[in-house]
C-alpha atoms as a PDB file:
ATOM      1  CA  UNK A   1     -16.331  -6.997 -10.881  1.00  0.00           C
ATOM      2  CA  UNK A   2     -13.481  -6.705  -7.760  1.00  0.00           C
ATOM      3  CA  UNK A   3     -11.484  -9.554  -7.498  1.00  0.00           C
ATOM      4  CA  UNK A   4      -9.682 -10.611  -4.308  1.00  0.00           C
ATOM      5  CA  UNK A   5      -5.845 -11.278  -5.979  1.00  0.00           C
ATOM      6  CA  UNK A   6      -4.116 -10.652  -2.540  1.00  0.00           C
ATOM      7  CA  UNK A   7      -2.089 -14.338  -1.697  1.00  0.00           C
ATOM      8  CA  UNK A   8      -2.764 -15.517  -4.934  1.00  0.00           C
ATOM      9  CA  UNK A   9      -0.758 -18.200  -6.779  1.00  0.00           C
ATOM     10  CA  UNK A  10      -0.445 -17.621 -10.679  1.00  0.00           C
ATOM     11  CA  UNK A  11       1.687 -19.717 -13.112  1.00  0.00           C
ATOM     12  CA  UNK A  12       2.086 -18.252 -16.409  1.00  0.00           C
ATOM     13  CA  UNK A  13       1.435 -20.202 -19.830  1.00  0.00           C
ATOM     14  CA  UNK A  14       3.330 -17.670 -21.731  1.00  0.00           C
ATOM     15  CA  UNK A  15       6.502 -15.099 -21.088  1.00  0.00           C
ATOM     16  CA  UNK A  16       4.979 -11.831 -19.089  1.00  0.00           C
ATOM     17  CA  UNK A  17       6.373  -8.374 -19.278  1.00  0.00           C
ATOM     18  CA  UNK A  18       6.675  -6.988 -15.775  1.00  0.00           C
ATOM     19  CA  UNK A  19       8.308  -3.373 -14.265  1.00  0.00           C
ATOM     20  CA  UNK A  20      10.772  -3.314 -11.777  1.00  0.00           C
ATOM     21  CA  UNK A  21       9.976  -1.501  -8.521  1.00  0.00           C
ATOM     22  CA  UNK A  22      11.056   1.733  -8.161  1.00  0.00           C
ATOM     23  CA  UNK A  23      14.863   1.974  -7.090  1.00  0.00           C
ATOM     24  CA  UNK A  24      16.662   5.284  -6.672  1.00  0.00           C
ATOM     25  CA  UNK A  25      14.135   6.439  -9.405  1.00  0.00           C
ATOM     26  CA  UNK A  26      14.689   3.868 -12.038  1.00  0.00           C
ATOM     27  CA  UNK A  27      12.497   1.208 -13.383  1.00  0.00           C
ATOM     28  CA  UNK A  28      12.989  -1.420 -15.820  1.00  0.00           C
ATOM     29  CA  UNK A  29      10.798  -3.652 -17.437  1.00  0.00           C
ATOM     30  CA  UNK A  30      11.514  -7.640 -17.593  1.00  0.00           C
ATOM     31  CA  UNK A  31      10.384 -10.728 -18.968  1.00  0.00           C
ATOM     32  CA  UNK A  32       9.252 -13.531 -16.616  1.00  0.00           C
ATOM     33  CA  UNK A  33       9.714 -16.518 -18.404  1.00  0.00           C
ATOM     34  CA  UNK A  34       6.855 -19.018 -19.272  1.00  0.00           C
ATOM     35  CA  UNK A  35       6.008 -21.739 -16.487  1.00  0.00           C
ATOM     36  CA  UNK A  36       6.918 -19.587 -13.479  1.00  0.00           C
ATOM     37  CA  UNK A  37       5.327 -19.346 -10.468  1.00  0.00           C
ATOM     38  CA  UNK A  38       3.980 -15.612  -8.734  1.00  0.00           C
ATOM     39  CA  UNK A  39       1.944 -14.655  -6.247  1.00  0.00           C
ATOM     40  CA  UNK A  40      -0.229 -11.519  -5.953  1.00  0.00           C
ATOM     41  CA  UNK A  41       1.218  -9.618  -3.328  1.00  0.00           C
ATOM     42  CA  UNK A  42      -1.336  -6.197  -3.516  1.00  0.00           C
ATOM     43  CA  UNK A  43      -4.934  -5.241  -4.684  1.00  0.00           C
ATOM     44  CA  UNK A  44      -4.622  -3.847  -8.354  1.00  0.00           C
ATOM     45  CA  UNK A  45      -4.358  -0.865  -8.575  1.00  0.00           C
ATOM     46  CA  UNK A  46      -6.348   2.284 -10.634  1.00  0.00           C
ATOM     47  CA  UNK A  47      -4.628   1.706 -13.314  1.00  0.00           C
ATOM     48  CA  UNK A  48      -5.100  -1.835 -13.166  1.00  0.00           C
ATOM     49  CA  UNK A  49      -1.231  -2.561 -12.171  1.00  0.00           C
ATOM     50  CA  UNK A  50      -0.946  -5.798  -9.306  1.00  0.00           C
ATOM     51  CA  UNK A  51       2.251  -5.992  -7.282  1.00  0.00           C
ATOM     52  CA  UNK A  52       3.368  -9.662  -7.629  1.00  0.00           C
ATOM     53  CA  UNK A  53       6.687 -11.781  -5.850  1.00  0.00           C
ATOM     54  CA  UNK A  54       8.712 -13.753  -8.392  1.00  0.00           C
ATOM     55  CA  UNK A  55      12.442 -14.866  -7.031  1.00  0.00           C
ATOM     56  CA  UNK A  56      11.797 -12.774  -4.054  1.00  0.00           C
ATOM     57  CA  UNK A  57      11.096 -10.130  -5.980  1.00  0.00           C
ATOM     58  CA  UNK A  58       8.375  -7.670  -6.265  1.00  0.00           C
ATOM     59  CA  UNK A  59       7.157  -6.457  -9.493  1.00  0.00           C
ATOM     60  CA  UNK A  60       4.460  -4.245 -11.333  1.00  0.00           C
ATOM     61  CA  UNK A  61       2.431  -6.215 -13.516  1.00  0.00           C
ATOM     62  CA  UNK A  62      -0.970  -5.769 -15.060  1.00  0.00           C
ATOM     63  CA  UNK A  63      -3.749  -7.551 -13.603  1.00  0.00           C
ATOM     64  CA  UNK A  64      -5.281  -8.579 -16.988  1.00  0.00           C
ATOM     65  CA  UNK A  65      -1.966 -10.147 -18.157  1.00  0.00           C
ATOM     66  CA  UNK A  66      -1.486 -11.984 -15.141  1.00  0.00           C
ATOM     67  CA  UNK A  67      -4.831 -13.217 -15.359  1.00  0.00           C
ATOM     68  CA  UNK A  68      -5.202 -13.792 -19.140  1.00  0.00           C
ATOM     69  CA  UNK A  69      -1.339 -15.125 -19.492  1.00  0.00           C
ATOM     70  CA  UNK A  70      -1.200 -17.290 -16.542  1.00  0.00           C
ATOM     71  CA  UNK A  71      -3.225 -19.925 -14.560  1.00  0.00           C
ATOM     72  CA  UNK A  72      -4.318 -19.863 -10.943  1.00  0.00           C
ATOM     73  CA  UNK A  73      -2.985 -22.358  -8.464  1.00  0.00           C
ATOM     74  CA  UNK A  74      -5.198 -23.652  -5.801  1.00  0.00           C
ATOM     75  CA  UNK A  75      -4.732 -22.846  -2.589  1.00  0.00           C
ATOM     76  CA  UNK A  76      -2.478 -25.232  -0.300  1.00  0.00           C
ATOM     77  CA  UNK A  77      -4.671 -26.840   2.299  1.00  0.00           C
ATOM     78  CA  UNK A  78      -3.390 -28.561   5.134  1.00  0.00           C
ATOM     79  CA  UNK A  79      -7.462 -30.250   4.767  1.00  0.00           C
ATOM     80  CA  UNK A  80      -7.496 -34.062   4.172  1.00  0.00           C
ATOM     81  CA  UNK A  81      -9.358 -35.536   1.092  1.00  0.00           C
END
């Protein structure tokens, strides 16, 4: 099933591992920390890898840990109750 992860607001319930973008041909991974806020900034990819924006940031991370590890946000609505 395709899921629409483009704008996306996820905050994780547990440390993530995530890879560095690609910068003069290195790539390292990282650990973003429990209780932080990303947002899905690309589709996934084939091989199931999202692009998401953490401390304006972008970094590779796979869809099914940022989706398994973390909790989506609602949407902000400018809408009254």
């Amino acid at each position: 099933m395709f899921v629409m992860l483009i704008g996306k607001r996820f905050r994780l319930n547990e440390g993530t591992l995530a890879v560095t973008q690609p910068s003069q041909g290195h790539r390292a991974t990282v650990t973003i920390p429990s209780g932080e806020i990303l947002k899905a900034v690309s589709a996934p990819s084939r091989d199931g890898l999202v692009d998401v924006l953490w401390n304006s940031r972008v970094f590779d991370m796979f869809q099914v840990d940022l989706e398994s590890r973390g909790e989506e946000l609602p949407e902000a609505s400018g809408a009254h109750s």
